[in-house]
N, C-alpha and C. Protein backbone atom coordinates (compact mmCIF):
# COMPACT_ATOMS: atom_id res chain seq x y z
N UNK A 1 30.28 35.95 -20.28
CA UNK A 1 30.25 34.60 -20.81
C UNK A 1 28.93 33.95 -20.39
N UNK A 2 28.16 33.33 -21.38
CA UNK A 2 27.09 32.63 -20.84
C UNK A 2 27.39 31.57 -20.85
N UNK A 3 26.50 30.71 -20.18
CA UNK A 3 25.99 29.28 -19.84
C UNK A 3 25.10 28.60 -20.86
N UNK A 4 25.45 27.37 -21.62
CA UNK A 4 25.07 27.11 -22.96
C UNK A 4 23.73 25.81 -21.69
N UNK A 5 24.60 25.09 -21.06
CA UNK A 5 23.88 23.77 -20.67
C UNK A 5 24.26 24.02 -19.17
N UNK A 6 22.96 23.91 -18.19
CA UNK A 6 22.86 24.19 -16.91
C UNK A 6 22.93 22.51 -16.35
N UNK A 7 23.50 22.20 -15.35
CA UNK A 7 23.78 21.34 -14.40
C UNK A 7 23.08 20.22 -14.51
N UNK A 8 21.65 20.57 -14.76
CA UNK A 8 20.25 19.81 -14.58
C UNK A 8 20.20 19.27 -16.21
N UNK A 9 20.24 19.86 -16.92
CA UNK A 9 20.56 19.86 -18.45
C UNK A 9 21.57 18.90 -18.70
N UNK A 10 22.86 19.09 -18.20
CA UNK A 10 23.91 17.97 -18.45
C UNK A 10 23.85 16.90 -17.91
N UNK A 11 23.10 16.68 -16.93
CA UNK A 11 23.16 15.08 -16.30
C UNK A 11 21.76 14.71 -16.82
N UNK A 12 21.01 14.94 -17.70
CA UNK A 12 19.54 14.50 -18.83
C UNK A 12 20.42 14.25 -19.56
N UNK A 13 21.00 14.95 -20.42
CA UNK A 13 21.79 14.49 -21.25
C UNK A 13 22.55 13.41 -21.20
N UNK A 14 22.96 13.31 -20.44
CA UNK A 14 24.35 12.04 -20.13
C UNK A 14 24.05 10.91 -19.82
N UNK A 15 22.43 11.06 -18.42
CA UNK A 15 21.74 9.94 -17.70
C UNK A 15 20.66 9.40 -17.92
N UNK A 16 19.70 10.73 -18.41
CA UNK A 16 18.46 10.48 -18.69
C UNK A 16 17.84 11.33 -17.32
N UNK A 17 16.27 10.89 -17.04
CA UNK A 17 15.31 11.56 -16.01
C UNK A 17 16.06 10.78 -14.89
N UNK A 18 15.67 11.42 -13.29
CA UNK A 18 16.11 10.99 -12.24
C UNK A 18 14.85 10.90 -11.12
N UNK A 19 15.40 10.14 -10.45
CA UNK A 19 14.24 9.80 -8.88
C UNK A 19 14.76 9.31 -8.18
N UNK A 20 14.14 9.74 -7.05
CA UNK A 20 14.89 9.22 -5.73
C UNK A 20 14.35 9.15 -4.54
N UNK A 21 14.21 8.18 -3.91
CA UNK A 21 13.16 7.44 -2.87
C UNK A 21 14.30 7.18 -1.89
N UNK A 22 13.50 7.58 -0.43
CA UNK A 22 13.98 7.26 1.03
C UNK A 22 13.35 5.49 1.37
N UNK A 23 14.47 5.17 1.70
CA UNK A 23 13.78 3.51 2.80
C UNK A 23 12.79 3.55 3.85
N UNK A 24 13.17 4.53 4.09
CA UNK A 24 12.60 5.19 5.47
C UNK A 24 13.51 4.50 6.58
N UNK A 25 12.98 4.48 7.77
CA UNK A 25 14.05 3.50 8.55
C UNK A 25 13.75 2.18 7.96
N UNK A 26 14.84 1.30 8.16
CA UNK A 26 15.16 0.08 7.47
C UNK A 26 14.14 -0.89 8.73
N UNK A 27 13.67 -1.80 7.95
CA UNK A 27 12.44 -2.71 8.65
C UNK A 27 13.32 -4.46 7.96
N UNK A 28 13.03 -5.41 8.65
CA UNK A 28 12.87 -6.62 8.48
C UNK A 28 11.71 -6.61 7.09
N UNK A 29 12.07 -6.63 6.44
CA UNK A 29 11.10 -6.40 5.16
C UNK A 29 11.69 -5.92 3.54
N UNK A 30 10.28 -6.30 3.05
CA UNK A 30 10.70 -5.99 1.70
C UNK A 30 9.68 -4.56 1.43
N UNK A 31 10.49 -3.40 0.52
CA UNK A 31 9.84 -2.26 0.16
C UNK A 31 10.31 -1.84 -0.90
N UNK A 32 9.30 -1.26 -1.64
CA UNK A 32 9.18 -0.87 -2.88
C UNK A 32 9.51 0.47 -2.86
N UNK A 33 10.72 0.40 -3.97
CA UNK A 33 11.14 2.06 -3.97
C UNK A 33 10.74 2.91 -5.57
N UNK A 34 10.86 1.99 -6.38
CA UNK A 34 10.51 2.57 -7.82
C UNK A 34 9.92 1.47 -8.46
N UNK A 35 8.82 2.00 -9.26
CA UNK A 35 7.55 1.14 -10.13
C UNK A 35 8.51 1.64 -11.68
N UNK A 36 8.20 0.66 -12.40
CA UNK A 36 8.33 1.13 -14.34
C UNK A 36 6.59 0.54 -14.36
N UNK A 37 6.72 1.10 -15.59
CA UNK A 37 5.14 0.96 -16.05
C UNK A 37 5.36 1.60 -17.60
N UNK A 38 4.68 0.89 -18.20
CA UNK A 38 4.33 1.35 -19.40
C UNK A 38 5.51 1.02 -20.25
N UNK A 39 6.12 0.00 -20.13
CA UNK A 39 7.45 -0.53 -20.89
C UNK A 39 8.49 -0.98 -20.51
N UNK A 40 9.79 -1.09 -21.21
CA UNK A 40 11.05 -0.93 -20.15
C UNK A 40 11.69 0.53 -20.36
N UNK A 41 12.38 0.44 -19.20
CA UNK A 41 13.48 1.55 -19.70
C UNK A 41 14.53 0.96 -19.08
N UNK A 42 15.56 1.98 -18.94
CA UNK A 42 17.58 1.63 -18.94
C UNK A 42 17.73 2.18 -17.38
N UNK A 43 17.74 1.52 -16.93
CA UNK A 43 18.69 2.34 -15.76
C UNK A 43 20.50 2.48 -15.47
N UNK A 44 20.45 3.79 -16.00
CA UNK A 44 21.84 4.44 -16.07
C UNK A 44 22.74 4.64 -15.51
N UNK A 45 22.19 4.62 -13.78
CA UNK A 45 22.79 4.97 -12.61
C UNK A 45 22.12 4.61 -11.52
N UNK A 46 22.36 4.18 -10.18
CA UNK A 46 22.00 4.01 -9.03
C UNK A 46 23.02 4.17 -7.91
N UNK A 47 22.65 5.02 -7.13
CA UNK A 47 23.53 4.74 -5.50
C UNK A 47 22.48 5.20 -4.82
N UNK A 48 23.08 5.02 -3.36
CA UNK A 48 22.25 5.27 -2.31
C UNK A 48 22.70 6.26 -1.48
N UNK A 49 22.45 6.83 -0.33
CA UNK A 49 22.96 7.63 0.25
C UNK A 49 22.58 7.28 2.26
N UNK A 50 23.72 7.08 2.36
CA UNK A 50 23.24 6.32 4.00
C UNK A 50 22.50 7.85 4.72
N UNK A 51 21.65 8.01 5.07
CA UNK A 51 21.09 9.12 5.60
C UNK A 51 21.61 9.24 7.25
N UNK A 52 20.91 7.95 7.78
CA UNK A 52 21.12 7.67 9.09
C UNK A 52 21.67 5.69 9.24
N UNK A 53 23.31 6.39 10.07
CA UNK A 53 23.94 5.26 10.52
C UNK A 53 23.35 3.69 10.41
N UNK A 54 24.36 2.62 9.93
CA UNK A 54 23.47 1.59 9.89
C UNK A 54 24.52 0.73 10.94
N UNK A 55 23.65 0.64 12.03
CA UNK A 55 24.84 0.15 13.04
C UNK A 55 24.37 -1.42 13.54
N UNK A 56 23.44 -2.24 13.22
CA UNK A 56 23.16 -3.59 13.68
C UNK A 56 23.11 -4.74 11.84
N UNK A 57 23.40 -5.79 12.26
CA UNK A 57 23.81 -6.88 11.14
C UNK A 57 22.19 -6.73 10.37
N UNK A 58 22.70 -6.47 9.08
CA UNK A 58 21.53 -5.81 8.32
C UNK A 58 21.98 -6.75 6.73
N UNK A 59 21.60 -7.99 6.30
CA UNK A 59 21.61 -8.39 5.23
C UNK A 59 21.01 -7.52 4.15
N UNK A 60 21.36 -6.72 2.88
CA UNK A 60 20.57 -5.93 2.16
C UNK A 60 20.90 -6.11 0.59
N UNK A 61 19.73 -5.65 0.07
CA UNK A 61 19.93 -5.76 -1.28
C UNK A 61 19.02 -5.25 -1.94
N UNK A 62 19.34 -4.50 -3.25
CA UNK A 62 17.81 -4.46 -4.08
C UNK A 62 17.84 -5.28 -4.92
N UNK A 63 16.23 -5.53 -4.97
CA UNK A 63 15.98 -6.47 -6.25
C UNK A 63 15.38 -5.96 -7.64
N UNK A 64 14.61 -6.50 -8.97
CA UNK A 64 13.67 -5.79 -9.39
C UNK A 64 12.56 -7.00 -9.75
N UNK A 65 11.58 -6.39 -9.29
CA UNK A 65 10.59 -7.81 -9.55
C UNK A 65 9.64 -7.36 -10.64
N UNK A 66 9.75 -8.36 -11.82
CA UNK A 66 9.07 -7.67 -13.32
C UNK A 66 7.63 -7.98 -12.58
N UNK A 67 6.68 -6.95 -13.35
CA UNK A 67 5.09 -7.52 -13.18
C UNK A 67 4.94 -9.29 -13.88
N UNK A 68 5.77 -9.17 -14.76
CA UNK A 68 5.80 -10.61 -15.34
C UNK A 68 6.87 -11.17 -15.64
N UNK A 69 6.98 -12.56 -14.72
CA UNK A 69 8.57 -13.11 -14.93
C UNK A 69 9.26 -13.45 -13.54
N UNK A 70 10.99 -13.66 -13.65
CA UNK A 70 11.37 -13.82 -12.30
C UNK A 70 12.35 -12.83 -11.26
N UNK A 71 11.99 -12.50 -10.42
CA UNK A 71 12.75 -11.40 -9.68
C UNK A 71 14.24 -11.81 -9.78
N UNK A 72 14.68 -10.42 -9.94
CA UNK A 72 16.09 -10.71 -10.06
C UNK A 72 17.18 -9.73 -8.67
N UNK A 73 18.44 -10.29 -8.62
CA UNK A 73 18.59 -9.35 -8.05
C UNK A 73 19.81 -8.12 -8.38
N UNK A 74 19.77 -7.06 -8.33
CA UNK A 74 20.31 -5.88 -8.69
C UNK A 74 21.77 -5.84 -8.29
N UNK A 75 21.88 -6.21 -7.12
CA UNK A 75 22.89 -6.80 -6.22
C UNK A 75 22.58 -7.74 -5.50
N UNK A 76 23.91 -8.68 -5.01
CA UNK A 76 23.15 -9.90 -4.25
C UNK A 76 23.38 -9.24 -2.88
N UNK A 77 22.88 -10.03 -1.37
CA UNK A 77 22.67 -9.63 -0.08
C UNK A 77 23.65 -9.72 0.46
N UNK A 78 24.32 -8.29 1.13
CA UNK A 78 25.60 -8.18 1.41
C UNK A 78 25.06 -7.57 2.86
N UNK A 79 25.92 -7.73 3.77
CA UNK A 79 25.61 -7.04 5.55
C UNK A 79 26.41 -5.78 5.46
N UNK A 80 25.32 -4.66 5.57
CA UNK A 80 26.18 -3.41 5.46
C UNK A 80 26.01 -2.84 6.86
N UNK A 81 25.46 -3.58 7.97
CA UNK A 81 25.49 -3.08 9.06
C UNK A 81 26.66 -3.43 10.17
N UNK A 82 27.23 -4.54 9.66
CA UNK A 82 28.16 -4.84 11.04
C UNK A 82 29.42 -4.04 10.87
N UNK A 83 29.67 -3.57 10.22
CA UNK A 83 30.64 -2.91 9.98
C UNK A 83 30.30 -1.17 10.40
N UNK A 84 29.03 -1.35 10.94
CA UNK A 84 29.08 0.50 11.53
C UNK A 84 29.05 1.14 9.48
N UNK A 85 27.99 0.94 8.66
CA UNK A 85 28.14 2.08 7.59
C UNK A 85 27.73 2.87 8.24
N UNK A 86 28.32 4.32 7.70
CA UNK A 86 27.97 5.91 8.62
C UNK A 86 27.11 6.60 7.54
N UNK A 87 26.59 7.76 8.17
CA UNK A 87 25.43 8.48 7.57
C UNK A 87 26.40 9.43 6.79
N UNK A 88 26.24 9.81 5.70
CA UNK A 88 26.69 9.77 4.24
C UNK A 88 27.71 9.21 3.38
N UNK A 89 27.86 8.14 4.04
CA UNK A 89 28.41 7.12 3.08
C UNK A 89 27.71 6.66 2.05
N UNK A 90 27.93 6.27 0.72
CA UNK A 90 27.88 5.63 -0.63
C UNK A 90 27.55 4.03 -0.94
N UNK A 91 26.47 3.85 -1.31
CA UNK A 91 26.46 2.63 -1.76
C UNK A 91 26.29 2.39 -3.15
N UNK A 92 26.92 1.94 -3.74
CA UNK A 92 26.81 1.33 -5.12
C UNK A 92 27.28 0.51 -6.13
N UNK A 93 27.89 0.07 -6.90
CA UNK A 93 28.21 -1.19 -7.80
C UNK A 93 29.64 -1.25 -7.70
N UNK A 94 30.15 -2.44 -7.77
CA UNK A 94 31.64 -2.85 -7.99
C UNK A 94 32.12 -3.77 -9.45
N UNK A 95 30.87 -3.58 -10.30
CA UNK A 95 30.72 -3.93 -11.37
C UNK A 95 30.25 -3.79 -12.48
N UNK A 96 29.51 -4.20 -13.64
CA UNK A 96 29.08 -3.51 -14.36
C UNK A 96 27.37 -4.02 -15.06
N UNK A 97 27.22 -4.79 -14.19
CA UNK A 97 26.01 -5.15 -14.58
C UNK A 97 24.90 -5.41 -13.19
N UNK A 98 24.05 -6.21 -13.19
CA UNK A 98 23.05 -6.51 -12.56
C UNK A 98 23.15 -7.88 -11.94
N UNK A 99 23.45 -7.98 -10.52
CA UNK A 99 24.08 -8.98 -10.21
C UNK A 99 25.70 -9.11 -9.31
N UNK A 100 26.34 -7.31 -10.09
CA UNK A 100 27.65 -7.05 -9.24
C UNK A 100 27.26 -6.95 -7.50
N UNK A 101 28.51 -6.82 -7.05
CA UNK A 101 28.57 -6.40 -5.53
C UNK A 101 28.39 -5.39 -4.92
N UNK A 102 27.88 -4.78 -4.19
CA UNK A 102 27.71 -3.64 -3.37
C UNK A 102 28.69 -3.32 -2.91
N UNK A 103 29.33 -1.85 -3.53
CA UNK A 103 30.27 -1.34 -2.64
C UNK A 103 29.70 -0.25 -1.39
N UNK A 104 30.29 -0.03 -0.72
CA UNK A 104 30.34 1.13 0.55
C UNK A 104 31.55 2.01 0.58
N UNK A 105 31.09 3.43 0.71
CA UNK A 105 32.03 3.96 0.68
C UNK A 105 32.21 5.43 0.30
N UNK A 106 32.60 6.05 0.32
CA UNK A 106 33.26 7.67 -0.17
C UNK A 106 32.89 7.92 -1.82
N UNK A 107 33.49 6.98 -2.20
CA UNK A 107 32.95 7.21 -3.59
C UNK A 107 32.85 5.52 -4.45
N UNK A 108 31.61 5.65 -5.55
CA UNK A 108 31.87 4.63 -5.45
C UNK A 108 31.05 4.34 -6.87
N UNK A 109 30.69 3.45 -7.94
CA UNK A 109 30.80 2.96 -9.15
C UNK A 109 29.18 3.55 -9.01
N UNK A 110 28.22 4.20 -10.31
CA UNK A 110 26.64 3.88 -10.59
C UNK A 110 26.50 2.51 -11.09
N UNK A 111 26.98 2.77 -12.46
CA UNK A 111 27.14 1.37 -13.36
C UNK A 111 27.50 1.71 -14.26
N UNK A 112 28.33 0.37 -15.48
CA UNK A 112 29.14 0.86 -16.05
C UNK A 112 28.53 0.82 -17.47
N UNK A 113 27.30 0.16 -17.43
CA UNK A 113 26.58 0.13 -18.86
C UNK A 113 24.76 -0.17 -18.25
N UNK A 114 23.96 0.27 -18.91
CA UNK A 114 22.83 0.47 -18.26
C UNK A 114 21.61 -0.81 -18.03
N UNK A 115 21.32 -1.09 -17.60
CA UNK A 115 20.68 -2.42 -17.06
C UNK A 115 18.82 -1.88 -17.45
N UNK A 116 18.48 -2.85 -18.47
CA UNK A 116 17.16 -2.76 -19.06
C UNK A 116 16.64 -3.42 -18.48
N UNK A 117 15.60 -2.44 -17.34
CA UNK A 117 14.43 -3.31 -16.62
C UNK A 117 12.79 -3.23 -17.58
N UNK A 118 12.17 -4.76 -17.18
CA UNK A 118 10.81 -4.61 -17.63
C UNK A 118 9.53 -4.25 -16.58
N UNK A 119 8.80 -3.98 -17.21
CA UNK A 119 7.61 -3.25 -15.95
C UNK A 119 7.61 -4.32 -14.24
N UNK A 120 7.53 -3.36 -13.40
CA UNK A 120 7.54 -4.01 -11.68
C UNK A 120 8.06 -3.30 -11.49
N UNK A 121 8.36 -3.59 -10.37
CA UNK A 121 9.30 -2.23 -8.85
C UNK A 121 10.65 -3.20 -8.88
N UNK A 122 11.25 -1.94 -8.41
CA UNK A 122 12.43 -1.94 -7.82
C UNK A 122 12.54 -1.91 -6.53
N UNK A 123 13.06 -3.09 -5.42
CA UNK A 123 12.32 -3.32 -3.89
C UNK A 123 13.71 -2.98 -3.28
N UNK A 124 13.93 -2.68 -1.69
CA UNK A 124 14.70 -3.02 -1.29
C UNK A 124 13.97 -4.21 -0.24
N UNK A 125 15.22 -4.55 -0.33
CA UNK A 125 14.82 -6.26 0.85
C UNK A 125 15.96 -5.86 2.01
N UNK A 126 15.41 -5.71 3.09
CA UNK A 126 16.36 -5.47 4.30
C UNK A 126 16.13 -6.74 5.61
N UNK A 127 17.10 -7.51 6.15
CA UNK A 127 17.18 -7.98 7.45
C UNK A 127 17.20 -7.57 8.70
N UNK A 128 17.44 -5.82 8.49
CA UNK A 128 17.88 -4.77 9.45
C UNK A 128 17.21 -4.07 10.01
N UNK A 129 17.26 -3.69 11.52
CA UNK A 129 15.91 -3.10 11.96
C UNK A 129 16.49 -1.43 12.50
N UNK A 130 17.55 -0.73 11.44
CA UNK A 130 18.19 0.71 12.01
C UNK A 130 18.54 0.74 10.85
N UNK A 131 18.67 2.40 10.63
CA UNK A 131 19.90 3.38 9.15
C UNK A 131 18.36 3.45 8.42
N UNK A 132 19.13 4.55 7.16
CA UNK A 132 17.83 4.81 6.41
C UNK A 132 18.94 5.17 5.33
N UNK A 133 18.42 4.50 4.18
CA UNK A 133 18.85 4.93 2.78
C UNK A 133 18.27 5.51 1.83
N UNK A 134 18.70 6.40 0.77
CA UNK A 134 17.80 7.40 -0.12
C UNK A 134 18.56 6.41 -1.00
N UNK A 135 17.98 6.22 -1.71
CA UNK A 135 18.08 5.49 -3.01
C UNK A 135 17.58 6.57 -4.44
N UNK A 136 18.73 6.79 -5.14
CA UNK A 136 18.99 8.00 -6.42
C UNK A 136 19.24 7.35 -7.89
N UNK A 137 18.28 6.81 -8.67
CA UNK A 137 18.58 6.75 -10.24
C UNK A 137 18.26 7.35 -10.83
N UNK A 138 18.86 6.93 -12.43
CA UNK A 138 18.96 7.98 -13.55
C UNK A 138 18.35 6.56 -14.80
N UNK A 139 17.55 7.12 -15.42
CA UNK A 139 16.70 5.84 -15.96
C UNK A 139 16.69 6.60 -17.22
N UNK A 140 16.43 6.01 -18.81
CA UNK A 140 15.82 6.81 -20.00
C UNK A 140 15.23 5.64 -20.70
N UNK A 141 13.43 5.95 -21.10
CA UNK A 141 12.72 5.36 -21.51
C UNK A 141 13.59 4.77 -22.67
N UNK A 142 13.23 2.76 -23.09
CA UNK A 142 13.23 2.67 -24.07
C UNK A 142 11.88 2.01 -25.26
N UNK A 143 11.38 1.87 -24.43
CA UNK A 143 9.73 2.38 -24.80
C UNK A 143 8.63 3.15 -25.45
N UNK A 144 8.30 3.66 -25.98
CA UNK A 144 7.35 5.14 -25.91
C UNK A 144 6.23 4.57 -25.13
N UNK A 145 6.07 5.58 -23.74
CA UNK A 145 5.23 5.76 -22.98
C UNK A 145 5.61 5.21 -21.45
N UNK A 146 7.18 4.70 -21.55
CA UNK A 146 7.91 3.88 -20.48
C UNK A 146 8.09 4.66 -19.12
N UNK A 147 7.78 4.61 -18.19
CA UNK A 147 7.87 5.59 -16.97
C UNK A 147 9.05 4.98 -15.82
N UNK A 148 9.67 5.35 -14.94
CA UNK A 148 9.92 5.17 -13.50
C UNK A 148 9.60 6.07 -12.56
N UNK A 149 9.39 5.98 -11.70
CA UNK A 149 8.58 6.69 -10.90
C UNK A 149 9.33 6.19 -9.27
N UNK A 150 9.04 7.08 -8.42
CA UNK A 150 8.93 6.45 -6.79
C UNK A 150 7.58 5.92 -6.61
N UNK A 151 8.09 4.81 -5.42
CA UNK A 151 6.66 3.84 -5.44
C UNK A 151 6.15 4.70 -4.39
């Protein structure tokens, strides 16, 4: 029996292209995890992946700040540190648009319909000075020539 559509093949299909950027350790700061350029595109999917423990009161959130226009935010600023999040725990939507809540957890929502960003980064904004998150989307140009990229 062969294999018509390989793994990598079915989630293009379904999601579009993917990228995925580390926080590095989490800083009192704002950091840029993904640039668009050259148009908009859809973002299809997002979670994060707690790498390393986030164990001190850590207000967090991503935003996306267009090159032109007003930053918005992706989720609003939720404390995912006082609660001890552990290293591979789940972060991602409890809703379906841009603007839902951050869940934590085992398993947990991308999104439920795809959120059209215009050219700028995608930042995280952290209060927290411990944990490190990989941050994983699935984006498909709606543009010709529309990119996302890691910053």
């Amino acid at each position: 029996m062969s294999t018509l559509l390989q793994g990598g093949e079915l989630r293009a299909l379904n999601y579009g292209q993917r990228a995925s950027k580390s926080t590095g350790t989490l800083a009192a700061t704002t950091v840029p995890l993904f640039t668009v350029a050259g148009g908009r595109v859809a973002l299809t999917s997002v979670y994060g992946l707690v790498g390393t423990a986030i164990t001190v009161a850590n207000s967090y959130k991503l935003q996306h700040n267009p090159t032109a226009g007003t930053t918005v935010d992706l989720f609003p600023a939720v404390d995912i540190g006082t609660t001890d999040t552990a290293a591979g725990e789940l972060l991602g939507f409890t809703g379906d648009s841009a603007g839902s809540a951050l869940a934590i957890g085992g398993a947990v929502e991308t999104l439920r319909a795809p959120i059209v960003l215009a050219a700028g980064q995608i930042e995280s904004v952290s209060a927290g000075t411990d944990g490190e998150i990989t941050w994983v989307v699935s984006w498909v140009p709606l543009d010709d020539g529309a990119t996302l990229v890691a910053a």
